[in-house]
Structures are given as structure tokens and as C-alpha cells.
N, C-alpha and C. Protein backbone atom coordinates (compact mmCIF):
# COMPACT_ATOMS: atom_id res chain seq x y z
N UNK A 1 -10.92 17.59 -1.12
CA UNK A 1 -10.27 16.30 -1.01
C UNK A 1 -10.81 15.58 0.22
N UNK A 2 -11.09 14.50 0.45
CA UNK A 2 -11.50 13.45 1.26
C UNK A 2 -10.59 13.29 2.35
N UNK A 3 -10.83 12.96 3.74
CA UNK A 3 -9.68 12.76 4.68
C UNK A 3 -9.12 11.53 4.29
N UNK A 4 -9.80 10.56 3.58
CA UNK A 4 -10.01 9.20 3.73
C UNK A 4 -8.94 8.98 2.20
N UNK A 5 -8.64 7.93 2.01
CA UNK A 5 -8.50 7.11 0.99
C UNK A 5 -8.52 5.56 0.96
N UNK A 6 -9.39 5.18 0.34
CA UNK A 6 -9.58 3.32 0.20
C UNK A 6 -8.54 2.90 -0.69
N UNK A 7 -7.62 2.00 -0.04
CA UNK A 7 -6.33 1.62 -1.35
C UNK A 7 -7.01 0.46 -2.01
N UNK A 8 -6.07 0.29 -2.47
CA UNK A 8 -6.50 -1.11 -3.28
C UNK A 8 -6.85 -2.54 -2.76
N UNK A 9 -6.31 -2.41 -1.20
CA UNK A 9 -6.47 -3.61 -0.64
C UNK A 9 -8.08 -3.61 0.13
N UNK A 10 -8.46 -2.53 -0.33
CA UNK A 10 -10.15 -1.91 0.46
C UNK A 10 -9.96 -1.48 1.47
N UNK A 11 -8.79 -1.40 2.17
CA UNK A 11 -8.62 -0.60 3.24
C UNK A 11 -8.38 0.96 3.38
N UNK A 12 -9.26 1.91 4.18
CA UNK A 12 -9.52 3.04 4.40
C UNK A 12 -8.33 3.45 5.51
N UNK A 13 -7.55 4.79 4.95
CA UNK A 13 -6.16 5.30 5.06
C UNK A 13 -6.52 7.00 5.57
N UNK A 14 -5.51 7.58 5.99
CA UNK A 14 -5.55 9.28 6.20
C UNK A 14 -4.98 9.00 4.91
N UNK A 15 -5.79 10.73 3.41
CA UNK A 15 -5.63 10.40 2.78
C UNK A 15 -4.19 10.96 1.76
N UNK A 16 -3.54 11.40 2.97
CA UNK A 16 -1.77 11.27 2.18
C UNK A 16 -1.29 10.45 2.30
N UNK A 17 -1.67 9.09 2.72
CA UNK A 17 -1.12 7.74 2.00
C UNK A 17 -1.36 7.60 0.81
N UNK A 18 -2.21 8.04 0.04
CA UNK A 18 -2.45 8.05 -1.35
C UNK A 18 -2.15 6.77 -1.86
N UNK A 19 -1.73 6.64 -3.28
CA UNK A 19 -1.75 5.68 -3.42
C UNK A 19 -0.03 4.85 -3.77
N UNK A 20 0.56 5.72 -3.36
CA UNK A 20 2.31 5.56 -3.25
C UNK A 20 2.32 4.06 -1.99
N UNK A 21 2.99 3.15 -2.72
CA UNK A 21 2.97 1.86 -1.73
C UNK A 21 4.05 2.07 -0.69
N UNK A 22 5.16 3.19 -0.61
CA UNK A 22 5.71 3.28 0.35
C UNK A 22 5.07 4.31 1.59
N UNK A 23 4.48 4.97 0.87
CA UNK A 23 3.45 5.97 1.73
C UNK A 23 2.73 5.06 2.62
N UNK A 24 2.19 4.30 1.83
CA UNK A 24 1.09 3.43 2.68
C UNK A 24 1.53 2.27 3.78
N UNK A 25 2.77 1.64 3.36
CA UNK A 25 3.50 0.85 4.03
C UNK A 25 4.16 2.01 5.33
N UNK A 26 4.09 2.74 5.09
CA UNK A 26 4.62 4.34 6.30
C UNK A 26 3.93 4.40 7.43
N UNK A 27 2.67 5.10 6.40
CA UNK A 27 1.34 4.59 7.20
C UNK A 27 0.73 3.51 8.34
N UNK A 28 0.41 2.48 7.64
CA UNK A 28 0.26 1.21 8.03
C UNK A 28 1.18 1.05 9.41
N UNK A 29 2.52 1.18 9.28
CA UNK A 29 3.54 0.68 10.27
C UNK A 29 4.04 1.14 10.96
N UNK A 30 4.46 2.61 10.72
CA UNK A 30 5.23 3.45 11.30
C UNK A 30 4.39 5.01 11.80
N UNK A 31 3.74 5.16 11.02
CA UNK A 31 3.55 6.75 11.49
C UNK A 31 2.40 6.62 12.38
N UNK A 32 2.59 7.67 14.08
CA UNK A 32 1.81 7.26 14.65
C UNK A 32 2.09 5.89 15.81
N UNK A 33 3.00 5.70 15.42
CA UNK A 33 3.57 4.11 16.49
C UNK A 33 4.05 4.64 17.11
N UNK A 34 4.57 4.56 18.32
CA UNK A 34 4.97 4.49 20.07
C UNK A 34 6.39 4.11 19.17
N UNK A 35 7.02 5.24 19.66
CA UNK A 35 8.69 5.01 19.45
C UNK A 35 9.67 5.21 20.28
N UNK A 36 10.58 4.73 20.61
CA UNK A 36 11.51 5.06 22.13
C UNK A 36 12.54 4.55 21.55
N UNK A 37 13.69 5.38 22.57
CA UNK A 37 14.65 5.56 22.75
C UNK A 37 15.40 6.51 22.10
N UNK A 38 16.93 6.43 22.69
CA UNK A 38 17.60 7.91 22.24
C UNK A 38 17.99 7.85 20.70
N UNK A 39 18.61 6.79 20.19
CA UNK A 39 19.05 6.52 18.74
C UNK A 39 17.44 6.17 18.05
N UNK A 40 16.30 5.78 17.66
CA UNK A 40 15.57 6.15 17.24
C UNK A 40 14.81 7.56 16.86
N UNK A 41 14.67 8.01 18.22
CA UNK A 41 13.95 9.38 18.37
C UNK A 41 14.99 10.38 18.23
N UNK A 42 16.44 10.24 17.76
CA UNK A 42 17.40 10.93 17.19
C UNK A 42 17.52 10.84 15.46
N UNK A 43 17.32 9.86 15.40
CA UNK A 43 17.22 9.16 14.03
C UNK A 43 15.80 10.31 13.34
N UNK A 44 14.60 10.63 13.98
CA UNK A 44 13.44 10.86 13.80
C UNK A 44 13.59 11.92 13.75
N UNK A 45 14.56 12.79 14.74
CA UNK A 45 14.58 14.01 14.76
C UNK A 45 15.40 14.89 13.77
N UNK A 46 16.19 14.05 13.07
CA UNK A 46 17.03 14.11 12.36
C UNK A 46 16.67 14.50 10.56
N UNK A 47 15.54 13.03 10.51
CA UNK A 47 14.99 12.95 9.18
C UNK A 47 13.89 14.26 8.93
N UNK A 48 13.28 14.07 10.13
CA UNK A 48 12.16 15.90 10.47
C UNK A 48 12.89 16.64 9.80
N UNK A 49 13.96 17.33 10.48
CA UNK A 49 14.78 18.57 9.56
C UNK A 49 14.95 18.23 8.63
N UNK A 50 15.70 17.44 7.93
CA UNK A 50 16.20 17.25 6.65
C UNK A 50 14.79 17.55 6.09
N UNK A 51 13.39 16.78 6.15
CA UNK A 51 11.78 17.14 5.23
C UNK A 51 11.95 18.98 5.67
N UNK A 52 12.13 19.63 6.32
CA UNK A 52 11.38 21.28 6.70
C UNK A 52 11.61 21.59 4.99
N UNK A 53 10.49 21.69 4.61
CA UNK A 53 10.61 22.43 3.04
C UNK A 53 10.23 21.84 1.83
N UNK A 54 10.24 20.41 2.44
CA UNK A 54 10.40 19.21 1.18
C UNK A 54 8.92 18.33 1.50
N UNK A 55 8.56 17.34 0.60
CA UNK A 55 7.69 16.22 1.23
C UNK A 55 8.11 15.07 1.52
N UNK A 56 7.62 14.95 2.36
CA UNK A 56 8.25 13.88 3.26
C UNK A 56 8.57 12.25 2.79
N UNK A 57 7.65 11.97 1.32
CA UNK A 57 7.61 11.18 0.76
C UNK A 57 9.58 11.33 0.16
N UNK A 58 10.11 12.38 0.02
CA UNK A 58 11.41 12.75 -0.41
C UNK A 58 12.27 11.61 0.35
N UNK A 59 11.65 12.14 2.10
CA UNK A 59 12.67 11.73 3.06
C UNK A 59 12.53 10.50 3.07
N UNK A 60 11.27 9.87 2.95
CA UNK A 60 11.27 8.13 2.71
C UNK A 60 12.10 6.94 1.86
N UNK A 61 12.01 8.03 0.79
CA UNK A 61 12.96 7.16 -0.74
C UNK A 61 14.32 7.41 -0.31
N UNK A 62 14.83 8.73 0.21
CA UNK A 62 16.53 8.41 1.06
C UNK A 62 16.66 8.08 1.86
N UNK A 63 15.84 7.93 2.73
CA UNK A 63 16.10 7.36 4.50
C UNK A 63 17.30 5.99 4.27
N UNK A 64 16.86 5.00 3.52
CA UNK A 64 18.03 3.63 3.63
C UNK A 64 19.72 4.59 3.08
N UNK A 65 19.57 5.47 2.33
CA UNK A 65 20.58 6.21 2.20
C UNK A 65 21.38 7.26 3.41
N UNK A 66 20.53 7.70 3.95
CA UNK A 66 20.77 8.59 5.23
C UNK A 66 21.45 7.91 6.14
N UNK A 67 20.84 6.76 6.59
CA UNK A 67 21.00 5.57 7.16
C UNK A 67 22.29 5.14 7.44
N UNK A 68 22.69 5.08 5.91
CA UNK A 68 23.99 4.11 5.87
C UNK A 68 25.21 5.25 5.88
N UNK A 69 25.39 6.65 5.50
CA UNK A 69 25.69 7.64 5.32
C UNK A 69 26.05 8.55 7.15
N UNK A 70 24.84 8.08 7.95
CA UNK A 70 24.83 8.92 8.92
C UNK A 70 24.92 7.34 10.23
N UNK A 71 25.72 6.38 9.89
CA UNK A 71 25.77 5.39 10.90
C UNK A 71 24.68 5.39 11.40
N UNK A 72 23.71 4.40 10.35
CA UNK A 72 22.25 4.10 11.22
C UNK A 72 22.13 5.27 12.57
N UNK A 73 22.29 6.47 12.28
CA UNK A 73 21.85 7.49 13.48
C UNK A 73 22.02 7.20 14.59
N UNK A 74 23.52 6.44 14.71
CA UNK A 74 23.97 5.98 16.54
C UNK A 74 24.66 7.51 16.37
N UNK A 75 23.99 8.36 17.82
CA UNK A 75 24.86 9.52 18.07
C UNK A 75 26.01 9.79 18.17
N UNK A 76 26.84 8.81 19.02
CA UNK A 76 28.24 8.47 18.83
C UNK A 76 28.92 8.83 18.00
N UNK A 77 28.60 8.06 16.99
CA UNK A 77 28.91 8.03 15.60
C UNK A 77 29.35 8.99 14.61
N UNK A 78 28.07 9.89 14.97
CA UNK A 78 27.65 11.02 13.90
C UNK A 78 28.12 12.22 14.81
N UNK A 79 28.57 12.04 16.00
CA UNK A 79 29.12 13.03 16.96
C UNK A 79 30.54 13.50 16.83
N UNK A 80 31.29 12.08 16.35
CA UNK A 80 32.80 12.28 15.95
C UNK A 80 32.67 12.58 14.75
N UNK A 81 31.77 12.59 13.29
CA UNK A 81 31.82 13.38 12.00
C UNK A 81 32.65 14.85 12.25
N UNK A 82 33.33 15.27 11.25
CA UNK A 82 34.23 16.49 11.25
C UNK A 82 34.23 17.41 10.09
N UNK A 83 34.67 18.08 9.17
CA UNK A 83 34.80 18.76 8.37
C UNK A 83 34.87 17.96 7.09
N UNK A 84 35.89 17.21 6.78
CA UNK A 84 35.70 16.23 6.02
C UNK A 84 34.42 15.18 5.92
N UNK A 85 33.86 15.03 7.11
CA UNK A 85 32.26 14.11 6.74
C UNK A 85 31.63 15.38 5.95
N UNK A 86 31.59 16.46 6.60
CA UNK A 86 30.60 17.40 5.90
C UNK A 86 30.72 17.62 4.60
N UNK A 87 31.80 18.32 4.22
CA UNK A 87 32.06 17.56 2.64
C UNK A 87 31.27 16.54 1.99
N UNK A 88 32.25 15.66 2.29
CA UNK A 88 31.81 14.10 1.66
C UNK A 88 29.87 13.82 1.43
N UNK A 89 29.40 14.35 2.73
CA UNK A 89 28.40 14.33 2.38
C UNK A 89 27.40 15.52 1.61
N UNK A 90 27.56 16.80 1.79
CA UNK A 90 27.55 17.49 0.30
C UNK A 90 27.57 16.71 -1.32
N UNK A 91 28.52 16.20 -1.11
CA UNK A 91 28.61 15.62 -2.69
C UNK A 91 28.06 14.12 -2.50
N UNK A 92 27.26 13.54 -1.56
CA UNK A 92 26.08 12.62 -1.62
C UNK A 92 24.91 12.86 -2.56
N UNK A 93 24.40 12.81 -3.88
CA UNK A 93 23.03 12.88 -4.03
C UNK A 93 22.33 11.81 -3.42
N UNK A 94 22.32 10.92 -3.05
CA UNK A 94 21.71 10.19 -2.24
C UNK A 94 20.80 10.94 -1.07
N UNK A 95 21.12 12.13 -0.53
CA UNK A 95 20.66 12.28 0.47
C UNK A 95 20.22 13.83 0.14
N UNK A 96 19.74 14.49 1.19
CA UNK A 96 19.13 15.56 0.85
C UNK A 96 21.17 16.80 1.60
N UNK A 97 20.94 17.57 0.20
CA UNK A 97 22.69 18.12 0.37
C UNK A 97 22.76 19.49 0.99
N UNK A 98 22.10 19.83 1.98
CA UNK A 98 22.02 20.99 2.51
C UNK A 98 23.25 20.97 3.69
N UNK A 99 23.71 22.28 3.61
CA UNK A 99 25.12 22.17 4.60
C UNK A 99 24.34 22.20 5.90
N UNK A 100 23.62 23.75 6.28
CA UNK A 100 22.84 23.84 7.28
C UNK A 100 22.19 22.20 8.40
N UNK A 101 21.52 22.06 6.93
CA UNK A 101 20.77 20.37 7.93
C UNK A 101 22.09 19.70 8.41
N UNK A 102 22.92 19.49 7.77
CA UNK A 102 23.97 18.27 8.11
C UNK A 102 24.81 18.76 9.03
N UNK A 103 25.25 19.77 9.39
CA UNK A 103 25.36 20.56 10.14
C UNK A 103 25.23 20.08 11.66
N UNK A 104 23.91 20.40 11.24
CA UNK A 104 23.09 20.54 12.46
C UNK A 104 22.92 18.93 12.97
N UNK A 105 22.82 18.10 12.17
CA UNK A 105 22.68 16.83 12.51
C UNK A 105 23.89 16.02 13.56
N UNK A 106 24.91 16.69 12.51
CA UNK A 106 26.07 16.55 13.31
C UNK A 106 26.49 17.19 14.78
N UNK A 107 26.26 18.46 15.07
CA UNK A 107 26.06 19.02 16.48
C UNK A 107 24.99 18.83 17.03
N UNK A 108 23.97 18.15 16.74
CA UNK A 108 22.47 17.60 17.40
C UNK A 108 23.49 16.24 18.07
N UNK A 109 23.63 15.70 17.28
CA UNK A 109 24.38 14.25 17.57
C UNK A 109 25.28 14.80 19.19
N UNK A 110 26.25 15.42 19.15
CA UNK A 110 26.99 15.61 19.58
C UNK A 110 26.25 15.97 21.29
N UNK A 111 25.09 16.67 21.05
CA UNK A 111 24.85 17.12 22.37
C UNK A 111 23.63 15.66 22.73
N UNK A 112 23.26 15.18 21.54
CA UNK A 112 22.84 13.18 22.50
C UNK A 112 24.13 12.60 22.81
N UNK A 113 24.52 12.52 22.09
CA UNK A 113 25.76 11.40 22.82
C UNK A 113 26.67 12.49 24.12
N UNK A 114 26.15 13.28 24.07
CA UNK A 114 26.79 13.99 25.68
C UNK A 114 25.98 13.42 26.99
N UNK A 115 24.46 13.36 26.58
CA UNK A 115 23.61 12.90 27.44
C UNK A 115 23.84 11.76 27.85
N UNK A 116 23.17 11.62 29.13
CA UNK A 116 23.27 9.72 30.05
C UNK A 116 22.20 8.74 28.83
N UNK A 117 22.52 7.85 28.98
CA UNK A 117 21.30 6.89 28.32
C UNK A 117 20.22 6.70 28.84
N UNK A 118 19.15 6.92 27.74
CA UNK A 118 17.60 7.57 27.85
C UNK A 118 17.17 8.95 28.44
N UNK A 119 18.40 9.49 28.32
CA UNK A 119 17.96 11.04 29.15
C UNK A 119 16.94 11.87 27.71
N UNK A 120 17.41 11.47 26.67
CA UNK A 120 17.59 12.26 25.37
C UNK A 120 15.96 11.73 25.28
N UNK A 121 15.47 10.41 25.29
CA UNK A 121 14.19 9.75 25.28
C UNK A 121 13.27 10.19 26.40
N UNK A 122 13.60 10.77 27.58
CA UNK A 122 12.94 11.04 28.29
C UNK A 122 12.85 12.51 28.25
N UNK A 123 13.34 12.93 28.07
CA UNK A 123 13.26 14.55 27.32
C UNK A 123 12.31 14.87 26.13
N UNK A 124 12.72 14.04 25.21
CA UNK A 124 11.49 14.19 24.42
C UNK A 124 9.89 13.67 24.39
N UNK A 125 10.03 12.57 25.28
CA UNK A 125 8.92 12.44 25.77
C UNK A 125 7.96 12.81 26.78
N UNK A 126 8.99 13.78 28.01
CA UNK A 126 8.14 14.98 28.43
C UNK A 126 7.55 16.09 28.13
N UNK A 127 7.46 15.84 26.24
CA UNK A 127 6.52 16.67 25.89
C UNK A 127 4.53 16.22 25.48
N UNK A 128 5.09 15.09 25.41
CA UNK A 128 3.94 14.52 24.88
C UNK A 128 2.58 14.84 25.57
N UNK A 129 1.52 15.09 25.15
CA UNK A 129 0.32 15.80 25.93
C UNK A 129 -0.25 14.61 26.62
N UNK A 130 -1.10 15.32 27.75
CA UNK A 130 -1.35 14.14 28.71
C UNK A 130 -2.66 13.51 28.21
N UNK A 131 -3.01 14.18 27.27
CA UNK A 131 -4.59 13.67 26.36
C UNK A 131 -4.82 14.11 25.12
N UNK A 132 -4.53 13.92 24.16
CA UNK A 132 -4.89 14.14 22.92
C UNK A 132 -6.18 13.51 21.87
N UNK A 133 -7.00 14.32 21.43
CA UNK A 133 -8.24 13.78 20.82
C UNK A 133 -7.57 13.62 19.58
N UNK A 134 -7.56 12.60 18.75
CA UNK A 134 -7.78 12.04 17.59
C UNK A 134 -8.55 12.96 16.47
N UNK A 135 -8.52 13.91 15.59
CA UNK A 135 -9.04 14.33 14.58
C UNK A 135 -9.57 13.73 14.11
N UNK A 136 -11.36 14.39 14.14
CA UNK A 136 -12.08 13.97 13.40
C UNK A 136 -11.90 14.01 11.58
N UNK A 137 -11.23 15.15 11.04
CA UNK A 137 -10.95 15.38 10.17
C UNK A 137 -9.15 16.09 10.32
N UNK A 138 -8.53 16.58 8.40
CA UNK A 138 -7.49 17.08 8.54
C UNK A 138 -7.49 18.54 8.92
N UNK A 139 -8.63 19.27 8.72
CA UNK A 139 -8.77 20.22 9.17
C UNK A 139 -8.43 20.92 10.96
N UNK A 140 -8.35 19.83 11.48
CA UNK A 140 -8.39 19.69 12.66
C UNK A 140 -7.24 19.66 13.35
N UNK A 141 -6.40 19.10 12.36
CA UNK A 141 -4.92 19.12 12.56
C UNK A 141 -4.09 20.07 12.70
N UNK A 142 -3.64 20.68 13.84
CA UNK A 142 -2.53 21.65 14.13
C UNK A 142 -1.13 21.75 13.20
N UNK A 143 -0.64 22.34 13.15
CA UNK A 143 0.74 22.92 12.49
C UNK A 143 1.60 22.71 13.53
N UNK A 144 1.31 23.53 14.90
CA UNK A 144 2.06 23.05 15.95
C UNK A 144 1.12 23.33 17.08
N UNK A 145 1.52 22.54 18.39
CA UNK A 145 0.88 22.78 19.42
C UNK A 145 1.88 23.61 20.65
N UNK A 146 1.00 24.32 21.51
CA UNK A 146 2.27 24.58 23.33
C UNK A 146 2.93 23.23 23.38
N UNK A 147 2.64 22.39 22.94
CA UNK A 147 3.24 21.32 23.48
C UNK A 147 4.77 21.42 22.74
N UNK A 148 4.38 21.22 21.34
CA UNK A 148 5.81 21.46 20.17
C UNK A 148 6.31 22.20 20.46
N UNK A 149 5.20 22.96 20.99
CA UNK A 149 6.47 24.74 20.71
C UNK A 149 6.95 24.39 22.22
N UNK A 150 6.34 24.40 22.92
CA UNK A 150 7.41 24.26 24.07
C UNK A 150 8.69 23.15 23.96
N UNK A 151 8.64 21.80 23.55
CA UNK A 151 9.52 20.93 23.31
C UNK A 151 10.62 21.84 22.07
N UNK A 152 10.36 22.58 21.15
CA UNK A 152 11.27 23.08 20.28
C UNK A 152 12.07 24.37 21.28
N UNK A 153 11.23 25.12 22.36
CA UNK A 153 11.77 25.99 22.81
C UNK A 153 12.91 25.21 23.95
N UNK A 154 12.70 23.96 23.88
CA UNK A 154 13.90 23.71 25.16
C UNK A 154 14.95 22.90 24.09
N UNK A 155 14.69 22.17 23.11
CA UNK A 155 16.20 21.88 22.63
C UNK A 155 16.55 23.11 21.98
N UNK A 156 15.95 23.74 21.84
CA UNK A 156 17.02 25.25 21.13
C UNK A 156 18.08 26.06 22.53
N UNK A 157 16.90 26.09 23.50
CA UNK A 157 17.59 26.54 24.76
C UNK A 157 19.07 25.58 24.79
N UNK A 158 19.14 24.00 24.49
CA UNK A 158 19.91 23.27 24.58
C UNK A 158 21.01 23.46 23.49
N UNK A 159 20.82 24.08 22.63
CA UNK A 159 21.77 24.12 21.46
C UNK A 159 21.01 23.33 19.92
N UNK A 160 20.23 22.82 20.30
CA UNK A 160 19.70 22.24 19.08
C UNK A 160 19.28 22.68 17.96
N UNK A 161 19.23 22.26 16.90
CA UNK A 161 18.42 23.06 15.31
C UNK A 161 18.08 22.48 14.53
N UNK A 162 17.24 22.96 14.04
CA UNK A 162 16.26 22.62 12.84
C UNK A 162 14.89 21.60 13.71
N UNK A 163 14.58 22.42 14.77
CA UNK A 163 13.90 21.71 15.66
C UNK A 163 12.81 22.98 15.51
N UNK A 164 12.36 23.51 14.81
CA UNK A 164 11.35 24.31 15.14
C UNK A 164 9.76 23.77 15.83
N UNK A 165 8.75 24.68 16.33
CA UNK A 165 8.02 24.14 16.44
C UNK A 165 7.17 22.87 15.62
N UNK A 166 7.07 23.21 13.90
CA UNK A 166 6.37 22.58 13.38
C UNK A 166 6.96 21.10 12.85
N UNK A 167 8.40 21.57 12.89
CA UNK A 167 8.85 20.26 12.65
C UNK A 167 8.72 19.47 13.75
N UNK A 168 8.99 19.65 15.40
CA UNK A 168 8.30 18.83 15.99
C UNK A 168 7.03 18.45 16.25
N UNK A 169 6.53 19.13 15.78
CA UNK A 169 5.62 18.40 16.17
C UNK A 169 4.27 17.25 14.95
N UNK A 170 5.59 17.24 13.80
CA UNK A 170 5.89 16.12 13.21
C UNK A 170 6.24 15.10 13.66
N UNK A 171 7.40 15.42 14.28
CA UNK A 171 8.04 14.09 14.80
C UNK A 171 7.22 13.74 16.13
N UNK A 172 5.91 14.58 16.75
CA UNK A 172 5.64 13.79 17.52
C UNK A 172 4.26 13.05 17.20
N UNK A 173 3.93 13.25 15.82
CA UNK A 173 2.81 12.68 15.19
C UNK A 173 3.51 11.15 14.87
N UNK A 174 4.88 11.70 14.36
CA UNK A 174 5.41 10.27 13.42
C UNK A 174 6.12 9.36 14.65
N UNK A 175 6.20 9.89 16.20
CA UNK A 175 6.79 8.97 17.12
C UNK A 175 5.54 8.39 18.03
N UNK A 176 4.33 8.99 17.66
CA UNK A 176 3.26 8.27 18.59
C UNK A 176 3.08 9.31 19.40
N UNK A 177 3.93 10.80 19.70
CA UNK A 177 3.22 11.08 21.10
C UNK A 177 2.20 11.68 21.10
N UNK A 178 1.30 11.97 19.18
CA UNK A 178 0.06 11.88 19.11
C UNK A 178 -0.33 10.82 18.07
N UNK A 179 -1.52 10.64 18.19
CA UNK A 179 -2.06 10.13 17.30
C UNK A 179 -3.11 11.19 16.33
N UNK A 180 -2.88 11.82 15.35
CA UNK A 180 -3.83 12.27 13.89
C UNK A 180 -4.12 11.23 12.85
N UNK A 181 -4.34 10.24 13.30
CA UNK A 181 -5.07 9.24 12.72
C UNK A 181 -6.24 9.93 11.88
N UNK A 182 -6.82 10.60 11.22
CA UNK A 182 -8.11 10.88 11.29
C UNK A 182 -9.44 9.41 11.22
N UNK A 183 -10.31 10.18 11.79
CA UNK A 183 -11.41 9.47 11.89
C UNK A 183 -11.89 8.50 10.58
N UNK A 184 -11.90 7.45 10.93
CA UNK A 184 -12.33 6.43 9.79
C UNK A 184 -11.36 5.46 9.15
N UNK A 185 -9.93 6.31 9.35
CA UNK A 185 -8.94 5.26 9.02
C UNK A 185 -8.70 4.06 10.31
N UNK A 186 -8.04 2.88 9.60
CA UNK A 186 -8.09 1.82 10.38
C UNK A 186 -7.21 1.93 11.27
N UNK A 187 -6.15 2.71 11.54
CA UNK A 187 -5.08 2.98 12.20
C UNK A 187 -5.73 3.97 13.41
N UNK A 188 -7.00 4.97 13.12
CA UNK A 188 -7.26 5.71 14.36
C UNK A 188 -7.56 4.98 15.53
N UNK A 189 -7.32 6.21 16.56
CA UNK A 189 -7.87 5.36 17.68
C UNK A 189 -9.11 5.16 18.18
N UNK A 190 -9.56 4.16 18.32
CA UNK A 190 -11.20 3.64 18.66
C UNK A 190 -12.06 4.72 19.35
């Protein structure tokens, strides 16, 4: 398979944008962008677990569902959820129905909204590497780095879950704190 894919608009993509227009609109806008703050990069960390197992294209088509379900991912919010949210959301198909993830989303929440504001953003962004090369190809692409694994080994130290290494270090592809652009797409870096 090609790293590359040319969509229809002639523009050259990493090639799991394929040819799914929400993939590519993902692509294009979001994955890989500089993301901040605590309710975003909670939001991010959130949707990560829920994909561990699944493709991520899954988590895209429910995200506006998750969304509205998990109070646009204000920690607050999802911090006061109780026994009865957990339920209720079980019997969501809208969303992905695992007790474990929701769970966890809900006591993830609980220990951001314990934090000062931007502590939670600056935490996760003291993982980000101080130089990262751009993949020439997908081959090149890690599963996880010291970097993930170290960032997964301190929110677990913290109480956190479904934070393993590899899932972060998803979320730090999909928050910008790398770029795997591969080489040739229009989104890599120069």
C-alpha cells in the first residue's frame, strides 16, 4: 500500500484518509493540529480510549454523539456523572457502550476538574518531544514512544485509565505534539 493517497480534489493525503470524506476532512483539519487546553485535550483523551480496539473512523461518526451525551467534555460536568449516568449511557447506541471506558471517563473527569486551570494542559504537554522528525514513510511510525510511555506512566501514577502507552501516543499525533504527517502529504512538515 502507498503512504500517499491523491483524493479527488488532486490533493496528496497520509494514506488512511482514504477516500472516506470525513476521514479526509479529519485529516485536512484536525489531526496533527496544535491543540490546548484542559477541556479539549480531555475531550481527546477521552475519545483515544473509547477507539483502543476499534477504528478510529468508529470514533468520528459518534464523536457529535459523545459530545452531547458527555457535556461537550467540560470535566465538571462529567465529574458529577454517578451511577445512574453510567447506566443511561450503557443503553446509548449512539456511542461506543463499554462500562470500563465510561467508567473511566467519568473518574478521568473527576481527577481534571480537581486540577487548577491549565494544570491538566500543561501536564500533558510536558510530554511532547523536544524534536520530532516527520516520517518519511508509515513504516516509520512508532506504536509508542519514552515519550508516551512515560506520559501514560504518570497519569496512571495519577489514577488515570485507558491511557496506555499507545493510546497516547495517539492522542499526541492527533493533538500536534507530533507531527506523522508522512512525507509528500500536503499537511507534512516542510
Amino acid at each position: 500500500m502507498s503512504d500517499l493517497v491523491i483524493g479527488a480534489d488532486g490533493v496528496a493525503r497520509c494514506a488512511w484518509a482514504g477516500g472516506d470524506t470525513e476521514y479526509q476532512r479529519y485529516h485536512d483539519e484536525e489531526w496533527g493540529t496544535t491543540l490546548r487546553g484542559d477541556r479539549p485535550l480531555f475531550e481527546k483523551m477521552s475519545l483515544e480510549g473509547f477507539q483502543a480496539g476499534l477504528a478510529w473512523i468508529t470514533i468520528l461518526r459518534k464523536r457529535p454523539r459523545f459530545r452531547e451525551v458527555f457535556h461537550d467534555f467540560e470535566p465538571a460536568a462529567v465529574a458529577a456523572f454517578g451511577p445512574d449516568d453510567v447506566e443511561r449511557l450503557l443503553q446509548d447506541a449512539g456511542i461506543i457502550r463499554h462500562r470500563g471506558k465510561i467508567e473511566a471517563v467519568i473518574g478521568n473527569a473527576r481527577l481534571v476538574a480537581d486540577m487548577a486551570t491549565g494544570e491538566f494542559d500543561a501536564l500533558m504537554w510536558s510530554f511532547a518531544p523536544a524534536a520530532h522528525t516527520p516520517p518519511a514513510s508509515f513504516a516509520e511510525v512508532p506504536a509508542a514512544t519514552p515519550e508516551s510511555t512515560a506520559m501514560s506512566k504518570e497519569l496512571r501514577r495519577r489514577g488515570f485509565r485507558f491511557v496506555g502507552p499507545t493510546t497516547m501516543y495517539a492522542l499526541m499525533q492527533s493533538s500536534g505534539m507530533v507531527d506523522d504527517h508522512v512525507a509528500g502529504c500536503w499537511r507534512a512538515a516542510a
